[in-house]
C-alpha atoms as a PDB file:
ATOM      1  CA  UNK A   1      38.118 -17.542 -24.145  1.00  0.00           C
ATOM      2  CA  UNK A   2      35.116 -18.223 -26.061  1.00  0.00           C
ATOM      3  CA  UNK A   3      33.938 -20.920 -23.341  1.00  0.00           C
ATOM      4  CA  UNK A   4      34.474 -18.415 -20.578  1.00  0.00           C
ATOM      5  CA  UNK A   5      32.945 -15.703 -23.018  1.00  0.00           C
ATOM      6  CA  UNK A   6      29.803 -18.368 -22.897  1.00  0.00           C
ATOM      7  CA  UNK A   7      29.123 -18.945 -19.737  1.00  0.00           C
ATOM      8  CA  UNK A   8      29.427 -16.075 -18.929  1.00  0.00           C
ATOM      9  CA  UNK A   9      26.611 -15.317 -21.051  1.00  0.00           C
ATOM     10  CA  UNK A  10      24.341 -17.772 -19.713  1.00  0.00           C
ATOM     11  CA  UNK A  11      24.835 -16.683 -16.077  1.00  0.00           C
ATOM     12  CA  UNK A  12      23.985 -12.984 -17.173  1.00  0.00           C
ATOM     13  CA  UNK A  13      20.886 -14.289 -18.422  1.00  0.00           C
ATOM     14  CA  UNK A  14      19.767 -17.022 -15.991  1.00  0.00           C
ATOM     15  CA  UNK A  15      20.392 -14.141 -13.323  1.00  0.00           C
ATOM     16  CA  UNK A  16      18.801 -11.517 -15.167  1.00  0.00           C
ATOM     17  CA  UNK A  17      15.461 -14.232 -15.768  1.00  0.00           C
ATOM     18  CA  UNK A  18      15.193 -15.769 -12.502  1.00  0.00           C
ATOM     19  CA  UNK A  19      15.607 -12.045 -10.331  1.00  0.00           C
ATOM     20  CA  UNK A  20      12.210 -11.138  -9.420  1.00  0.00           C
ATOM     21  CA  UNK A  21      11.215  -7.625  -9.776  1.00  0.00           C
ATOM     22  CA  UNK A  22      13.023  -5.070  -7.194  1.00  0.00           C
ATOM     23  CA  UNK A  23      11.349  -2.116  -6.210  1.00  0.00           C
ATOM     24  CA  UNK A  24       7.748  -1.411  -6.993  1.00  0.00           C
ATOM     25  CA  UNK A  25       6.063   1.999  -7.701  1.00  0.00           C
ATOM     26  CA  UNK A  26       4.570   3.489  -5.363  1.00  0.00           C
ATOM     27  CA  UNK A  27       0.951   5.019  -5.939  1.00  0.00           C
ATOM     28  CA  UNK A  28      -0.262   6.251  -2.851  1.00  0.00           C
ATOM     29  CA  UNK A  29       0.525  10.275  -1.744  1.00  0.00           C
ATOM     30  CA  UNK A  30       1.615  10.817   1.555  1.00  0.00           C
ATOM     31  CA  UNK A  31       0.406   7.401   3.242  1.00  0.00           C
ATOM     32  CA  UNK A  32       1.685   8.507   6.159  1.00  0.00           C
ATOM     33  CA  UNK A  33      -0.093  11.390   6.509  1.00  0.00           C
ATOM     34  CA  UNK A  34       2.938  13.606   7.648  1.00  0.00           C
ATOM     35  CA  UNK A  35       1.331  16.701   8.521  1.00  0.00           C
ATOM     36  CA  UNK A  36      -1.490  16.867   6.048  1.00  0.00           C
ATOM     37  CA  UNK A  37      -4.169  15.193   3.863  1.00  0.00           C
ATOM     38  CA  UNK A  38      -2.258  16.026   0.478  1.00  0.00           C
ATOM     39  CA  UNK A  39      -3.340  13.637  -1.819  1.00  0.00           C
ATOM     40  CA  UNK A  40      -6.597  12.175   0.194  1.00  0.00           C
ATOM     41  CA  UNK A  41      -9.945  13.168   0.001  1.00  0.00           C
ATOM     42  CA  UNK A  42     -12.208  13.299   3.553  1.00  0.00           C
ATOM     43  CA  UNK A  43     -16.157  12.107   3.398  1.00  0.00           C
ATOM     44  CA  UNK A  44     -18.576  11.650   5.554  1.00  0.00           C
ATOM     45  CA  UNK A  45     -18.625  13.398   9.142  1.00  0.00           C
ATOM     46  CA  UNK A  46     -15.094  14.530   9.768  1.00  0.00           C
ATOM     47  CA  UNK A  47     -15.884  16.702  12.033  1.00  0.00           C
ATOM     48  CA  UNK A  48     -13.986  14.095  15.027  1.00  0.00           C
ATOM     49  CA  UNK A  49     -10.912  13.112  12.117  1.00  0.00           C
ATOM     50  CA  UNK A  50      -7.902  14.936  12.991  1.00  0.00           C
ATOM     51  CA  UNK A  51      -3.541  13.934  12.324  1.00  0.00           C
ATOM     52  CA  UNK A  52      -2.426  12.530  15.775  1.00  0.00           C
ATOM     53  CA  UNK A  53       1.375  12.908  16.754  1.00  0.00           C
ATOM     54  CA  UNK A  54       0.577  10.818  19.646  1.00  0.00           C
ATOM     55  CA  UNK A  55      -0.634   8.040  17.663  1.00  0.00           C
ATOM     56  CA  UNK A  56       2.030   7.506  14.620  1.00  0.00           C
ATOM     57  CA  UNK A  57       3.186   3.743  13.658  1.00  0.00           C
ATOM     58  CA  UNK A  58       5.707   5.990  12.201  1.00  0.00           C
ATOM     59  CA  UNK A  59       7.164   8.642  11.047  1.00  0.00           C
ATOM     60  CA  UNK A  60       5.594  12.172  12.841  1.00  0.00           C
ATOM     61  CA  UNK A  61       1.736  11.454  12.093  1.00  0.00           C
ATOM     62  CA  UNK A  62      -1.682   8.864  11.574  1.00  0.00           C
ATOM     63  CA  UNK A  63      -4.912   9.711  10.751  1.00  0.00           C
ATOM     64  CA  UNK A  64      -7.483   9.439  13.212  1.00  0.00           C
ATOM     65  CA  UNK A  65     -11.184   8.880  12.064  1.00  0.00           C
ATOM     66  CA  UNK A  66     -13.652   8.778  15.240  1.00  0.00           C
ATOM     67  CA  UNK A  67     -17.048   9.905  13.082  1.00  0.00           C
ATOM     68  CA  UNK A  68     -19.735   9.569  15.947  1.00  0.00           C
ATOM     69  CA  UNK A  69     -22.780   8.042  15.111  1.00  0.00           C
ATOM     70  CA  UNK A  70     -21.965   8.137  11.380  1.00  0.00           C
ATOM     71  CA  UNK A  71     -19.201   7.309   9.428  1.00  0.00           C
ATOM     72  CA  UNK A  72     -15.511   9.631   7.871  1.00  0.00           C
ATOM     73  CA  UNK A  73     -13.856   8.296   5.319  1.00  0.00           C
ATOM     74  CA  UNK A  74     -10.486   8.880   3.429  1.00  0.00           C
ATOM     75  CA  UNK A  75      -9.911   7.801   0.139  1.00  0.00           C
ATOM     76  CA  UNK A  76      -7.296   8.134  -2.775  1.00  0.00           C
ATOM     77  CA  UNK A  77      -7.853   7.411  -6.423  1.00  0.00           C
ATOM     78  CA  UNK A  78      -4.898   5.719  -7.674  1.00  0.00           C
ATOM     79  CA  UNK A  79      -3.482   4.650 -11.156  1.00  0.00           C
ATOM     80  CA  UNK A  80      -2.189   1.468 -12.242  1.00  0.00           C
ATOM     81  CA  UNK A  81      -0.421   0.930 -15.787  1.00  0.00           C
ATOM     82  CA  UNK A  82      -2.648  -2.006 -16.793  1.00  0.00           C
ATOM     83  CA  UNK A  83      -5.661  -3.790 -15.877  1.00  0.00           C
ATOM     84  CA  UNK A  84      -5.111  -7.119 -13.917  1.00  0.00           C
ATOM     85  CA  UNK A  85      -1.569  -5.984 -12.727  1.00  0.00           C
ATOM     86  CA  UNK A  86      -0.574  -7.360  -9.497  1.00  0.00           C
ATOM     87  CA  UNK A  87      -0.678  -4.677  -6.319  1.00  0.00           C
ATOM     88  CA  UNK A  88       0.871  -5.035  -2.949  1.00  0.00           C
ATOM     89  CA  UNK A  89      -1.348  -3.157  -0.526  1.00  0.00           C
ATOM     90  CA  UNK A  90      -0.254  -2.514   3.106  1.00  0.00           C
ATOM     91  CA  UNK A  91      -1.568   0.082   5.816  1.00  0.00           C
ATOM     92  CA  UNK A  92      -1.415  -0.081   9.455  1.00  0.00           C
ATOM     93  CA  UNK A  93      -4.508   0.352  11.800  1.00  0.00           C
ATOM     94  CA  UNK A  94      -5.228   0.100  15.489  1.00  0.00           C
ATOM     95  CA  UNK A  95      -8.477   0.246  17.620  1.00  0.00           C
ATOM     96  CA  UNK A  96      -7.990   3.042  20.255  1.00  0.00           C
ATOM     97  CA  UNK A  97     -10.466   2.045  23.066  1.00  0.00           C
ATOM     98  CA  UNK A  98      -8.726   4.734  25.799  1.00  0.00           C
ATOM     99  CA  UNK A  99     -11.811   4.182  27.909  1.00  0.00           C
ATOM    100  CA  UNK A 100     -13.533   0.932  27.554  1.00  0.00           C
ATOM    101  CA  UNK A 101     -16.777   2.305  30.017  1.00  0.00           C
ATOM    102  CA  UNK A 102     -17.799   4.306  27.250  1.00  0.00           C
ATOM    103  CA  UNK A 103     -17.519   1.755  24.466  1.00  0.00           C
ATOM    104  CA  UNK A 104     -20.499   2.679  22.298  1.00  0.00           C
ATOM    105  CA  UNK A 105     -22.671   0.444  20.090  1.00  0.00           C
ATOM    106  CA  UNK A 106     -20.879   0.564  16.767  1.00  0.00           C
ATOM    107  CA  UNK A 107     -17.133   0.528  16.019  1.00  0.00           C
ATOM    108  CA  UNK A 108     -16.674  -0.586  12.245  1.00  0.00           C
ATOM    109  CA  UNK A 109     -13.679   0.553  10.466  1.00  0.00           C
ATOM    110  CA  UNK A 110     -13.764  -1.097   6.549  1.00  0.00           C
ATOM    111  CA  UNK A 111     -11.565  -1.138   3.492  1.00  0.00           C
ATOM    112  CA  UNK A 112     -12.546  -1.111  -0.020  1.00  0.00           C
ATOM    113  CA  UNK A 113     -10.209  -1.011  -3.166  1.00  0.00           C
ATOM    114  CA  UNK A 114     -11.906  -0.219  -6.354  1.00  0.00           C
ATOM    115  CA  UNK A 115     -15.457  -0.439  -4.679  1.00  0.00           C
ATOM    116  CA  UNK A 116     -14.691  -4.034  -3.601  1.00  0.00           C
ATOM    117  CA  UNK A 117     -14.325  -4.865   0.145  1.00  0.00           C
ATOM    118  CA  UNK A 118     -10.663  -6.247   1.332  1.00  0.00           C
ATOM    119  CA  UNK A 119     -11.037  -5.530   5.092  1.00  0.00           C
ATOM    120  CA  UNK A 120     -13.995  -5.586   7.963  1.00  0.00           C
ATOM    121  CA  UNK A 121     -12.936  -5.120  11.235  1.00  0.00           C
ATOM    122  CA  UNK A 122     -15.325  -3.952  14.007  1.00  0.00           C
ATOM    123  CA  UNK A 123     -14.951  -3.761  18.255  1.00  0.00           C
ATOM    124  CA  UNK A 124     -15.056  -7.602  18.327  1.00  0.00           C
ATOM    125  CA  UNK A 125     -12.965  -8.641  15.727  1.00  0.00           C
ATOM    126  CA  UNK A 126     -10.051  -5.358  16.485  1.00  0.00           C
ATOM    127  CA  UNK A 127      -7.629  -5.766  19.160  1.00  0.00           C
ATOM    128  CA  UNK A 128      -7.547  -2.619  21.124  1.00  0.00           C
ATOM    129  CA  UNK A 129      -4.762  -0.595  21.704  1.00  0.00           C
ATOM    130  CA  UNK A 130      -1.684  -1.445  19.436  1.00  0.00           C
ATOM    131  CA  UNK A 131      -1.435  -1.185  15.914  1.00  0.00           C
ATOM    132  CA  UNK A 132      -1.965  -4.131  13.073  1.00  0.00           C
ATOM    133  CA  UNK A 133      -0.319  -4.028  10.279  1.00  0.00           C
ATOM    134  CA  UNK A 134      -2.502  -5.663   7.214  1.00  0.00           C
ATOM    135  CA  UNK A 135      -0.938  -7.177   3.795  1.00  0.00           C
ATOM    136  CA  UNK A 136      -3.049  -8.246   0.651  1.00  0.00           C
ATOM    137  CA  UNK A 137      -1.895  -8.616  -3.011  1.00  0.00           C
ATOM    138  CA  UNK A 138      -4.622  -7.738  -5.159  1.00  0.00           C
ATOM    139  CA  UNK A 139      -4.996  -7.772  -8.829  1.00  0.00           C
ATOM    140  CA  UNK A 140      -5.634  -3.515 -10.938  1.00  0.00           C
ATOM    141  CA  UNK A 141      -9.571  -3.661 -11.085  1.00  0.00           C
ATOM    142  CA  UNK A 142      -9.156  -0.778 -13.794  1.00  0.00           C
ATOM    143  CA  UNK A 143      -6.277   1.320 -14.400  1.00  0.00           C
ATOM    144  CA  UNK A 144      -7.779   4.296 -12.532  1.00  0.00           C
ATOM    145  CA  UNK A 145      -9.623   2.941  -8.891  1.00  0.00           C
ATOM    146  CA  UNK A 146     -10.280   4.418  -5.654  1.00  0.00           C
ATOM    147  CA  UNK A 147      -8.311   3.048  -2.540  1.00  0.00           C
ATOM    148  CA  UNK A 148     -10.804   3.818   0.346  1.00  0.00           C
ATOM    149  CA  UNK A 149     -10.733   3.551   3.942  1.00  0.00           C
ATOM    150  CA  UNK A 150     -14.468   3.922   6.366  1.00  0.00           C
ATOM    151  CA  UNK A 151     -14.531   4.396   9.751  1.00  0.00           C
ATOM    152  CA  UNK A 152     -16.740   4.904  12.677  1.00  0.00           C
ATOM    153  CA  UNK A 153     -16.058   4.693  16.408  1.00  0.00           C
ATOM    154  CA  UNK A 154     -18.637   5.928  18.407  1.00  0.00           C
ATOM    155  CA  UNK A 155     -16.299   5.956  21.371  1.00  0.00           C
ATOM    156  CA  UNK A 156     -13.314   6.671  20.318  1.00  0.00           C
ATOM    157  CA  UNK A 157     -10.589   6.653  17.262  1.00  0.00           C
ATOM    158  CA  UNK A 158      -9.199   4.127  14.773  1.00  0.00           C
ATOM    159  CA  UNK A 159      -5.988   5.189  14.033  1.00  0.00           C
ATOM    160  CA  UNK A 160      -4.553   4.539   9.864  1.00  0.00           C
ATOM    161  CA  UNK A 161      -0.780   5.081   9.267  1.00  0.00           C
ATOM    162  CA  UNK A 162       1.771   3.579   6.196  1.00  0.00           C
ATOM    163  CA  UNK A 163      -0.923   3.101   3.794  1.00  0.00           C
ATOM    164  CA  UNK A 164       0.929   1.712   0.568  1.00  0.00           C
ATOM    165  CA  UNK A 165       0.163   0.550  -2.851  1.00  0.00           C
ATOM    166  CA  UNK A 166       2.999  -0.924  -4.966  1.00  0.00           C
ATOM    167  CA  UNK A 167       3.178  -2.255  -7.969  1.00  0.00           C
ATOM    168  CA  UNK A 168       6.299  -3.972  -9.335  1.00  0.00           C
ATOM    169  CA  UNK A 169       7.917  -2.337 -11.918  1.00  0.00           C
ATOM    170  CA  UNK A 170       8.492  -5.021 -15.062  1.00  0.00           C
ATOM    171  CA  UNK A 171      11.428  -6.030 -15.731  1.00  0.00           C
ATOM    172  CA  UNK A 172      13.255  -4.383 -18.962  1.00  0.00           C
ATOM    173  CA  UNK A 173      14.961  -6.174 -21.960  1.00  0.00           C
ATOM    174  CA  UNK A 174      15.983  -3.463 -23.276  1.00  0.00           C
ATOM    175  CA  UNK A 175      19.412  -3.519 -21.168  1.00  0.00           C
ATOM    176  CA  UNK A 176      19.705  -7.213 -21.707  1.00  0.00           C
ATOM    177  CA  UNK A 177      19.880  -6.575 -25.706  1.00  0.00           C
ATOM    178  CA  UNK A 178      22.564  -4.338 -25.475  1.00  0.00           C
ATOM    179  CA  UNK A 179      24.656  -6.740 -22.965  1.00  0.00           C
ATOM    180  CA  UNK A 180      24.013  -9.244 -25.261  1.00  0.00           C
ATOM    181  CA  UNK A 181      25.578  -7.253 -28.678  1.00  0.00           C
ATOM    182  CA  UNK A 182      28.555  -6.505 -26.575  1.00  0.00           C
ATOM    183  CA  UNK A 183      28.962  -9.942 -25.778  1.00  0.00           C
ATOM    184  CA  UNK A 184      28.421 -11.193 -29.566  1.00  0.00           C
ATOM    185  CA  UNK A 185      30.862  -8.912 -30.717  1.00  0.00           C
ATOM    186  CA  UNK A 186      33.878  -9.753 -27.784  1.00  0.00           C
ATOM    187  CA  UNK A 187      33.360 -13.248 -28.961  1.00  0.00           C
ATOM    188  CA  UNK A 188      34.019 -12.147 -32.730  1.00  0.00           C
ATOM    189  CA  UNK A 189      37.083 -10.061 -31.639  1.00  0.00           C
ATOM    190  CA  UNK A 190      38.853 -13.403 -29.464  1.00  0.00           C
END
């Protein structure tokens, strides 16, 4: 029994070590924009930034920013527990060019988190039409920072849908301690 009782330990643990972290929190509102901007702040000209059914990645809405010879933005301060913590950042854009004939001179569409750039894409670098999805794991610059997204398309949209910011929640001992006393005192009951 106690040999059983042992291993039985060991696995526990080893399992309980080795799991990487599940679920991470999520710190983004709404980054799928489903029928409002709750949570995001516009700048800029958004007087051409509207929520597109047509346009979704998923889900029932996307932000489209089409400023015209300036620049919309959207942008979310966010909170992180500590400084330096790992974040998983996703978000899903695509280059609407509906009529290439009228493709003006500027089409930039750029991401910054905490003031520092993470994305450039422009009218050469974009594929038009479909959506890209885009994946970086960044470190916390602070614990409160500003996700931020630019845009300007002076002939048409970029479209933004399942923006996301995770951070993995860290793992607990404080369940392991407890598995641990009720192991301790089965072995001092055999």
């Amino acid at each position: 029994m106690r040999k059983a009782l042992g291993v039985f330990a060991i696995v526990i643990c080893t399992l309980w070590f080795a799991a990487p972290a599940m679920a991470g929190t999520e710190l983004v509102t709404n980054g799928g924009f489903e029928g409002s901007y709750t949570g995001w702040t516009q700048g800029g000209d958004t007087s051409f930034d509207f929520l597109d059914p047509a346009r979704a990645h998923s889900g029932n809405f996307a932000a489209d920013l089409g400023a015209f010879l300036d620049t919309s933005s959207l942008s979310q301060t966010l909170t992180a527990t500590n400084v330096g913590e790992t974040l998983h950042v996703t978000f899903w854009v695509a280059y609407d060019l509906l009529s290439p004939e009228l493709a003006g001179p500027v089409s930039t569409f750029v991401v910054t988190l905490g003031g520092n750039q993470i994305l450039s894409l422009n009218d050469v670098t974009a594929t038009a039409g479909s959506y890209v999805g885009y994946s970086f794991d960044l470190t916390a610059p602070s614990t409160s920072f500003s996700l931020t997204f630019t845009a300007e398309n002076d002939s048409d949209f970029w479209s933004l849908d399942d923006v996301s910011v995770s951070a993995p929640e860290p793992q607990t001992l404080m369940l392991l301690g407890p598995a641990l006393a009720g192991l301790a005192l089965l072995r001092r009951r055999s």
